[in-house]
N, C-alpha and C. Protein backbone atom coordinates (compact mmCIF):
# COMPACT_ATOMS: atom_id res chain seq x y z
N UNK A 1 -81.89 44.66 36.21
CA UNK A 1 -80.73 45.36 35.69
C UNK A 1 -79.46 44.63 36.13
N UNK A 2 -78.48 44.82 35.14
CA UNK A 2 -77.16 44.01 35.58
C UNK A 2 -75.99 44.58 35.89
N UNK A 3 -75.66 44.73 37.14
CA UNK A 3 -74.85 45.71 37.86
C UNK A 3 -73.29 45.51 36.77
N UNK A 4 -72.85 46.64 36.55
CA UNK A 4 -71.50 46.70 35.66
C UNK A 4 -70.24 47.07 36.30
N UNK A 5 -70.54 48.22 37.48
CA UNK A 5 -69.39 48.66 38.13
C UNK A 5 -69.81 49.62 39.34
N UNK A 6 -68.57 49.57 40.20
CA UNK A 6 -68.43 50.35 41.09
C UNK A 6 -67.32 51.14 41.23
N UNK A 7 -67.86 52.14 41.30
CA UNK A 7 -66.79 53.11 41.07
C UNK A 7 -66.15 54.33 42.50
N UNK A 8 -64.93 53.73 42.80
CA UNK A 8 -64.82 55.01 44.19
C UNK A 8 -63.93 56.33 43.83
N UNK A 9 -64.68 57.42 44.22
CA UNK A 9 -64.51 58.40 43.38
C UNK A 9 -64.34 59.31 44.77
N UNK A 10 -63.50 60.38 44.74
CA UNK A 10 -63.36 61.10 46.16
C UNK A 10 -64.63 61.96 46.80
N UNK A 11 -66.14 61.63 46.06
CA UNK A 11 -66.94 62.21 46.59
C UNK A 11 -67.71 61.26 47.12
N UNK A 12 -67.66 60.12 46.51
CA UNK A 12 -68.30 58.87 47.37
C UNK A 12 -67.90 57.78 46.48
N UNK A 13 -69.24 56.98 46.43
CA UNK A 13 -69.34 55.76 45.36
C UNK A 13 -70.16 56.20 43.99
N UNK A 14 -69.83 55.70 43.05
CA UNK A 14 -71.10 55.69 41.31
C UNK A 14 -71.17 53.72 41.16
N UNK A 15 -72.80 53.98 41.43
CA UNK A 15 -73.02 52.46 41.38
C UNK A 15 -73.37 52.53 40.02
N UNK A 16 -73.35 51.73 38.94
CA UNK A 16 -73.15 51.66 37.33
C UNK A 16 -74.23 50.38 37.29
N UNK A 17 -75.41 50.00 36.48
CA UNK A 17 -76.42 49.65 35.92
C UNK A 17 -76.53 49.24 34.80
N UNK A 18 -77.20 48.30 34.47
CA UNK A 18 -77.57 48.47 32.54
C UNK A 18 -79.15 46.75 32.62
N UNK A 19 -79.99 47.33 31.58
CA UNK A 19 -81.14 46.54 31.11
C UNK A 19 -80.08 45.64 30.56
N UNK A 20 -80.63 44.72 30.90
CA UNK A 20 -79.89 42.96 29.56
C UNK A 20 -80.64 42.00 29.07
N UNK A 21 -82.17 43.50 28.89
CA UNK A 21 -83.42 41.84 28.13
C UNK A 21 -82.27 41.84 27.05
N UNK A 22 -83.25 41.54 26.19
CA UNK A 22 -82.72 40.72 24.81
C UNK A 22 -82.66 41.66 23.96
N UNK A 23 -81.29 42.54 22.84
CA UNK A 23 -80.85 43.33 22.21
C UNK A 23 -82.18 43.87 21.48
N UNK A 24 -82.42 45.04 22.04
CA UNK A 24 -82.75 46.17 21.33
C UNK A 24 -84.29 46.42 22.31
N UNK A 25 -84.38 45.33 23.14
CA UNK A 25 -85.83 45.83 23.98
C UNK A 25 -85.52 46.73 24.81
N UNK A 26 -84.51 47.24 24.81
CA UNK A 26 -84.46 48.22 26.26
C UNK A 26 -83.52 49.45 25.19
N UNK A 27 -83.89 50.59 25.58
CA UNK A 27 -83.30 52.16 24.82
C UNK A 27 -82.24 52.39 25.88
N UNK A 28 -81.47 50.86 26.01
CA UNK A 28 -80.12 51.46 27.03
C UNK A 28 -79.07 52.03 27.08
N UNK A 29 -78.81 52.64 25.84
CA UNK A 29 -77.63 53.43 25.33
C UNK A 29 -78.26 54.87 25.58
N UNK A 30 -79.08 55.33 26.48
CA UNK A 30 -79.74 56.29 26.77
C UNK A 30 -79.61 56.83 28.25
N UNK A 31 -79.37 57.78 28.53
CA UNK A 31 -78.61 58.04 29.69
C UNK A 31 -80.56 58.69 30.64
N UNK A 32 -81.47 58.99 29.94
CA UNK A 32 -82.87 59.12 30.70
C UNK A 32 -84.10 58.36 30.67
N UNK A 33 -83.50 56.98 29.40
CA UNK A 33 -85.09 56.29 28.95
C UNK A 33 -85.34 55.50 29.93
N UNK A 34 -84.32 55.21 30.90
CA UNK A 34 -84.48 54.01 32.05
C UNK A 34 -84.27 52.99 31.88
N UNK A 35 -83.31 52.71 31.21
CA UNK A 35 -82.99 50.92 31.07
C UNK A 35 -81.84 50.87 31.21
N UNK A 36 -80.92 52.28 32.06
CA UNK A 36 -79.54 51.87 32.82
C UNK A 36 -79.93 53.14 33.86
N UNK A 37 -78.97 53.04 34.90
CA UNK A 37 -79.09 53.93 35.52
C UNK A 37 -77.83 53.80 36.60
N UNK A 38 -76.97 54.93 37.18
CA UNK A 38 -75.94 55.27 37.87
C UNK A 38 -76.52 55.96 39.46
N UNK A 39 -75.92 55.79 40.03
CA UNK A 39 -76.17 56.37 41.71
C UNK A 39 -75.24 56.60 42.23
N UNK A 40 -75.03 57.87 43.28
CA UNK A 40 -73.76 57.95 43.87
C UNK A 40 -74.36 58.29 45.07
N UNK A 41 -73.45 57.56 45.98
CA UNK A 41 -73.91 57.40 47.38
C UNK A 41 -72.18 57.59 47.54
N UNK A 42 -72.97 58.43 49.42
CA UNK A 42 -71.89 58.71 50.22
C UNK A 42 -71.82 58.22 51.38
N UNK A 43 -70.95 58.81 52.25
CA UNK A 43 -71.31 58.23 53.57
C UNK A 43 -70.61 56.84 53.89
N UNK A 44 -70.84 56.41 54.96
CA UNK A 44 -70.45 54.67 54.81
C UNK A 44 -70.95 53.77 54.38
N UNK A 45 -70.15 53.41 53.94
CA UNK A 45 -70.78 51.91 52.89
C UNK A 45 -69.97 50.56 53.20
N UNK A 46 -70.53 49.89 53.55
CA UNK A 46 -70.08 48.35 53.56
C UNK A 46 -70.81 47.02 52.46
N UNK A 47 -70.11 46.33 51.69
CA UNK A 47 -70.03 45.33 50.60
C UNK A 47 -71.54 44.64 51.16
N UNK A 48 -72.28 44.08 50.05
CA UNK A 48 -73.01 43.35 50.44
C UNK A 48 -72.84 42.32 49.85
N UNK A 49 -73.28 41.35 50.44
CA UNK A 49 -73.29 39.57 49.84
C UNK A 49 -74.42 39.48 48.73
N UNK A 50 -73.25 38.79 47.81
CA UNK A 50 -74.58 38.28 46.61
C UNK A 50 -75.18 37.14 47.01
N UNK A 51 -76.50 37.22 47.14
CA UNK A 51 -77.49 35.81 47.39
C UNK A 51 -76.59 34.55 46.36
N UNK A 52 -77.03 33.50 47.05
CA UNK A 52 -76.56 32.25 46.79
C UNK A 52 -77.17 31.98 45.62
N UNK A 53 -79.10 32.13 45.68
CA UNK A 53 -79.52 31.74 44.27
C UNK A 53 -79.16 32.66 42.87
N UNK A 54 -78.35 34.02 43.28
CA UNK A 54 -78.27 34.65 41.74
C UNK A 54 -77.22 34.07 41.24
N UNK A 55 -77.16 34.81 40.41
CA UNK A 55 -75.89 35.10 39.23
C UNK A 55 -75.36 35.74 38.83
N UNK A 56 -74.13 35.88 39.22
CA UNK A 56 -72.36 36.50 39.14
C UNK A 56 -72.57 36.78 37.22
N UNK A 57 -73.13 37.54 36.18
CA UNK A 57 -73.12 37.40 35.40
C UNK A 57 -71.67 38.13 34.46
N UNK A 58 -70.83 38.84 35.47
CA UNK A 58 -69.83 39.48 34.71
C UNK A 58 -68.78 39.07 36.18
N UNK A 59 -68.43 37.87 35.24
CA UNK A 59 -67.35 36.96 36.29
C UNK A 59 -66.04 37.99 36.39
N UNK A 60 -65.34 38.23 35.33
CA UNK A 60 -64.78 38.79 34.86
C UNK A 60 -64.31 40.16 35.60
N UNK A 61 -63.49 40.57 36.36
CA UNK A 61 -63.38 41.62 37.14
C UNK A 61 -62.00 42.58 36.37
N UNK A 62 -62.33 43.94 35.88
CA UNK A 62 -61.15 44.27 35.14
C UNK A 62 -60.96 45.55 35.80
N UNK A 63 -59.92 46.54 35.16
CA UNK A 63 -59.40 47.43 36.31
C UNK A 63 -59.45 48.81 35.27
N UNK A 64 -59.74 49.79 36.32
CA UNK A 64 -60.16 50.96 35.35
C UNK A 64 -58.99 51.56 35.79
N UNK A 65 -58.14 52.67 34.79
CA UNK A 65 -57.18 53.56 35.31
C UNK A 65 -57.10 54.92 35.46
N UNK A 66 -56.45 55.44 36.25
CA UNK A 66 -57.01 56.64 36.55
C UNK A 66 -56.57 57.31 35.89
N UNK A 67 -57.09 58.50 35.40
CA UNK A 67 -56.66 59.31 34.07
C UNK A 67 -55.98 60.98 35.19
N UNK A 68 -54.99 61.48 34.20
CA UNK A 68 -54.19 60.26 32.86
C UNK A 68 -52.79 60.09 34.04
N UNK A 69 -52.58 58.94 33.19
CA UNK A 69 -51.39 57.34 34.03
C UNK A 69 -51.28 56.76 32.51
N UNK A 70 -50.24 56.83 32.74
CA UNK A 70 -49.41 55.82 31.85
C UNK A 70 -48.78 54.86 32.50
N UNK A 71 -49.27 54.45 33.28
CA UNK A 71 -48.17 53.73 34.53
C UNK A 71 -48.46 51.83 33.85
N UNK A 72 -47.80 51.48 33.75
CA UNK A 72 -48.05 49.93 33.32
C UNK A 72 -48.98 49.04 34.11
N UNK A 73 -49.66 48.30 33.79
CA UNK A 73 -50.21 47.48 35.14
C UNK A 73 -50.53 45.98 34.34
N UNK A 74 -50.72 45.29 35.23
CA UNK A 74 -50.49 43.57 34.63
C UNK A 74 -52.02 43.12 34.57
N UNK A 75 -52.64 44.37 34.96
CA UNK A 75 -54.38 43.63 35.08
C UNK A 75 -54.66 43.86 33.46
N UNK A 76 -55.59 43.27 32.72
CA UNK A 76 -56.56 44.32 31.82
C UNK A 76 -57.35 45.53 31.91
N UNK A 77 -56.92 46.64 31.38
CA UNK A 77 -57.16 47.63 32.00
C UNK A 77 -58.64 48.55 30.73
N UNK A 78 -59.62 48.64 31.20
CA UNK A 78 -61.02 48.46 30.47
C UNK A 78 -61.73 50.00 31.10
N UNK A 79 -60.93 51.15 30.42
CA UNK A 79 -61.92 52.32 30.79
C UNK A 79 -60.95 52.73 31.67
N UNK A 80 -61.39 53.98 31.82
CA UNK A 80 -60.40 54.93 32.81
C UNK A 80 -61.51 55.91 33.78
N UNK A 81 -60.79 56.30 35.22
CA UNK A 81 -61.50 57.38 35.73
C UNK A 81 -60.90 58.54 35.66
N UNK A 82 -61.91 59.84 35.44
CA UNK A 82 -61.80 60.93 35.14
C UNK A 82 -61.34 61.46 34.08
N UNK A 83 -60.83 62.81 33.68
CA UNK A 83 -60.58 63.55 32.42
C UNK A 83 -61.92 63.66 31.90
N UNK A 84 -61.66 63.74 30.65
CA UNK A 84 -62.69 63.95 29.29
C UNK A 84 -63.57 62.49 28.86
N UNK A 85 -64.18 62.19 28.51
CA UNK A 85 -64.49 61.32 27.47
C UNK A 85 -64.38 61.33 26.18
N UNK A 86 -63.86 60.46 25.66
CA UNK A 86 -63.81 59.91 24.23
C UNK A 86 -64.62 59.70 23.51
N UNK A 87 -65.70 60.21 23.10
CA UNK A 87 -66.52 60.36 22.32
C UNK A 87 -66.65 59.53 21.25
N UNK A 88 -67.33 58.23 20.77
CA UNK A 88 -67.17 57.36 19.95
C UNK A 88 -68.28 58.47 18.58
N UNK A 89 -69.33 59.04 19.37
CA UNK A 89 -70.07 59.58 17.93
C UNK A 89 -69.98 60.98 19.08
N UNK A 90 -70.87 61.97 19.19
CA UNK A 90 -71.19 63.18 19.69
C UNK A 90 -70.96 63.51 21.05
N UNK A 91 -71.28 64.13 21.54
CA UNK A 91 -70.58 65.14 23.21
C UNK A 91 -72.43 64.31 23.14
N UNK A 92 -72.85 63.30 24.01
CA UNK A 92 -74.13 63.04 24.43
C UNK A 92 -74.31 63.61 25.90
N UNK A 93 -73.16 64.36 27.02
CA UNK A 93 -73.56 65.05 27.88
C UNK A 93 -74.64 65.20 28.80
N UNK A 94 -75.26 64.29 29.52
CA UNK A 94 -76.54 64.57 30.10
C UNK A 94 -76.57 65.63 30.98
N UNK A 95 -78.00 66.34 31.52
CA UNK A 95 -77.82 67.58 32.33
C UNK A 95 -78.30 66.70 33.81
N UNK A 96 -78.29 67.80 34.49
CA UNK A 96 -78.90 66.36 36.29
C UNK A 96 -80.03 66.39 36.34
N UNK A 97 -81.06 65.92 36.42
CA UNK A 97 -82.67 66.07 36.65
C UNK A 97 -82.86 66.75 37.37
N UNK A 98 -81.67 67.20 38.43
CA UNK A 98 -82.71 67.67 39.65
C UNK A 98 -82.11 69.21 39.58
N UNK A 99 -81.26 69.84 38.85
CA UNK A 99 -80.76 71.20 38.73
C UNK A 99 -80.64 71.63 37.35
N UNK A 100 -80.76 70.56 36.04
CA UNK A 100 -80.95 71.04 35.05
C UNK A 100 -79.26 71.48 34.23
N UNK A 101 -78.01 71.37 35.29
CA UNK A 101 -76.92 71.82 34.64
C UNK A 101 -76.29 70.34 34.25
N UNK A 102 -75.05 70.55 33.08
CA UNK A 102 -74.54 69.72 32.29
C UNK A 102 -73.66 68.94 33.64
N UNK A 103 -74.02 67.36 33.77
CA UNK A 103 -73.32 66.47 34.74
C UNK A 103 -71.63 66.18 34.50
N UNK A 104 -70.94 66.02 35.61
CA UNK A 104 -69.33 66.20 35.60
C UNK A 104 -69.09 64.63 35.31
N UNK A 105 -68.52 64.65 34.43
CA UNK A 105 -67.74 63.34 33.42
C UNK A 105 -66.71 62.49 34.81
N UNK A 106 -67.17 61.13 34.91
CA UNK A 106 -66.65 60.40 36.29
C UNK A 106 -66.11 59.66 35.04
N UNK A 107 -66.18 58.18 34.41
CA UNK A 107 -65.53 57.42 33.85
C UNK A 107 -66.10 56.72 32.77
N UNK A 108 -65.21 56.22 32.19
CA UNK A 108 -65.28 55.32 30.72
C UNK A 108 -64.82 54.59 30.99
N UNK A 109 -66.15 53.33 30.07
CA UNK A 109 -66.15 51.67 30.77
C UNK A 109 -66.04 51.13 28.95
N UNK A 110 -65.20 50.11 28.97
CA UNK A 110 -65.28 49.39 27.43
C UNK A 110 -65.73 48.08 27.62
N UNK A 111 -66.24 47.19 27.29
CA UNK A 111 -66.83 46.04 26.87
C UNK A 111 -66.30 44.81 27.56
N UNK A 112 -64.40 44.53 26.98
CA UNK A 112 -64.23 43.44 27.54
C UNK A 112 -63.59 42.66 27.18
N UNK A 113 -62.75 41.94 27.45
CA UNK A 113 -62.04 40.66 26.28
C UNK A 113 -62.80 39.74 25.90
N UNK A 114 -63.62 39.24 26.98
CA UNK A 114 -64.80 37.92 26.54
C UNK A 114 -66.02 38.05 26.97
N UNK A 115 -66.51 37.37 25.70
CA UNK A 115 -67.60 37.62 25.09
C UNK A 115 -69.06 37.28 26.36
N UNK A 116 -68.51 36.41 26.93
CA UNK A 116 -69.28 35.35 28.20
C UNK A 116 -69.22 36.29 29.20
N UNK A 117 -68.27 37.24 29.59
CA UNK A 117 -68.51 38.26 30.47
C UNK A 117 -68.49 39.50 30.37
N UNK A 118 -68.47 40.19 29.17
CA UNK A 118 -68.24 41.45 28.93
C UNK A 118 -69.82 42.14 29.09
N UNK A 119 -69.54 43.52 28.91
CA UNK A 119 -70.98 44.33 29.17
C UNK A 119 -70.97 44.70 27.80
N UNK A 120 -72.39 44.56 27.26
CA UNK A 120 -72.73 44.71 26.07
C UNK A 120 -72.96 46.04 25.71
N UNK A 121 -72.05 47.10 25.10
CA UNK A 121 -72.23 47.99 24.47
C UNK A 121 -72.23 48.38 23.32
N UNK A 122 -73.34 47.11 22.37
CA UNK A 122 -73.20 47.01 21.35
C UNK A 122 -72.41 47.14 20.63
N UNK A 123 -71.65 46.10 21.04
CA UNK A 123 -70.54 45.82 20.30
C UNK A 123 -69.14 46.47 19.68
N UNK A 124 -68.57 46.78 20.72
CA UNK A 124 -67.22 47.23 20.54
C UNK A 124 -67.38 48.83 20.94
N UNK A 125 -68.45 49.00 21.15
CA UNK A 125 -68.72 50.61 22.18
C UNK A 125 -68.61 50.71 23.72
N UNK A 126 -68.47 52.17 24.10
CA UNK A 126 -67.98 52.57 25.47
C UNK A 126 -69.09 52.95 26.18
N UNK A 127 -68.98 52.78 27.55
CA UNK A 127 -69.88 53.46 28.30
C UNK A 127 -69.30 54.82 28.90
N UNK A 128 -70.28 55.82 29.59
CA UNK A 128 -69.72 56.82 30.12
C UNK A 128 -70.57 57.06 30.89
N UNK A 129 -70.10 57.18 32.54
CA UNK A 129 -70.39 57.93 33.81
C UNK A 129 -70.39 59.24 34.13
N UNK A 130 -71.36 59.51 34.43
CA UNK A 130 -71.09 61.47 34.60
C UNK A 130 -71.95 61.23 36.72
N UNK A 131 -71.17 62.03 36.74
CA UNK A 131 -72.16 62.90 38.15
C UNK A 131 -72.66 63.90 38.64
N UNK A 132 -73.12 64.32 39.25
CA UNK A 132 -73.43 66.06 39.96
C UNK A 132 -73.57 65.95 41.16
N UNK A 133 -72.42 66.63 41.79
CA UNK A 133 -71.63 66.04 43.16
C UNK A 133 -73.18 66.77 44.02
N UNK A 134 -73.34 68.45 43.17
CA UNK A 134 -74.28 68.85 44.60
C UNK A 134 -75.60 68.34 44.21
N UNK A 135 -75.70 67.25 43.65
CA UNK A 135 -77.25 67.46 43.48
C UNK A 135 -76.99 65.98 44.11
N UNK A 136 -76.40 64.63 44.12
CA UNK A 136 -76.37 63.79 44.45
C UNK A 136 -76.42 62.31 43.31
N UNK A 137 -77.00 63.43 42.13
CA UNK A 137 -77.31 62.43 40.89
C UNK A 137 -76.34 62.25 39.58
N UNK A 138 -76.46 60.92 39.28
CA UNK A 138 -75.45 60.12 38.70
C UNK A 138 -76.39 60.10 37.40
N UNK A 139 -75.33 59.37 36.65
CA UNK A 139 -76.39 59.08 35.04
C UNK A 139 -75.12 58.08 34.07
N UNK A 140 -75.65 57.22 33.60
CA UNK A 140 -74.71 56.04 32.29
C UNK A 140 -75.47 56.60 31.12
N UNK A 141 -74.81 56.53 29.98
CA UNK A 141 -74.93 56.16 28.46
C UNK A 141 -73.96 55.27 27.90
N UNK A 142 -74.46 54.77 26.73
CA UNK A 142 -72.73 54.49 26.45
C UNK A 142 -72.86 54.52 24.80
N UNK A 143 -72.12 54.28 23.97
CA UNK A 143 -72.27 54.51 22.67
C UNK A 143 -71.10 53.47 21.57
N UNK A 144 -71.71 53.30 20.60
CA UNK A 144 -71.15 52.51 19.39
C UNK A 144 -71.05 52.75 18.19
């Protein structure tokens, strides 16, 4: 899986996921088929080193804003945290596996300026982060 984002959120971290075989082998626009997957961890956390032999595949580091801000910023700004989601087709809403209630909407991730580092959400679609603070569990979809 190819890590997309990290997200610090005042209940901890949402580590962000996604499958990148080759378009259409993985049902990753699916927030339960298993070919992305989100985690939120608490507690202390310290950065880990990427091994020397991988690959940095999303060179590209862009900046999410916190909703809602209108505040200008000089980065590229690719998705926002918190509020609502933007719904490209339907309310896709996942519930938490482990309590069964509808998960709380963390952030929206978009694609990218280039093509060489962007996250593929088929093409010109968004991703969306949800969590469930008491259950511990996270969940991605994203849609086009």
């Amino acid at each position: 899986m190819q890590f997309l984002a990290h997200l610090p959120l005042d209940i901890g971290v949402l580590a962000v996921f996604m499958c990148q075989n080759d378009p259409g082998l993985c049902d990753d626009w699916d927030a339960t088929a298993g070919a992305n997957r989100a985690f939120l961890f608490s507690g202390d956390l310290a950065p880990a080193n990427v091994p020397v032999e991988d690959t940095a595949l999303l060179g590209s580091v862009t900046a999410l804003r916190v909703h809602p801000s209108d505040a200008p910023t000089e980065e590229p700004v690719l998705g926002r945290l918190g509020g609502e989601p933007d719904w490209i087709q339907n309310d896709e809403t996942p519930d938490c596996p482990s309590c069964a209630t509808r998960v709380a909407f963390a952030a929206e991730l978009e694609e990218g300026y280039d093509f060489a580092t962007s996250a593929n959400f088929g093409g010109g679609g968004r991703g969306y982060v949800f969590n469930c603070q008491p259950c511990g569990e996270a969940a991605f979809l994203w849609q086009r």
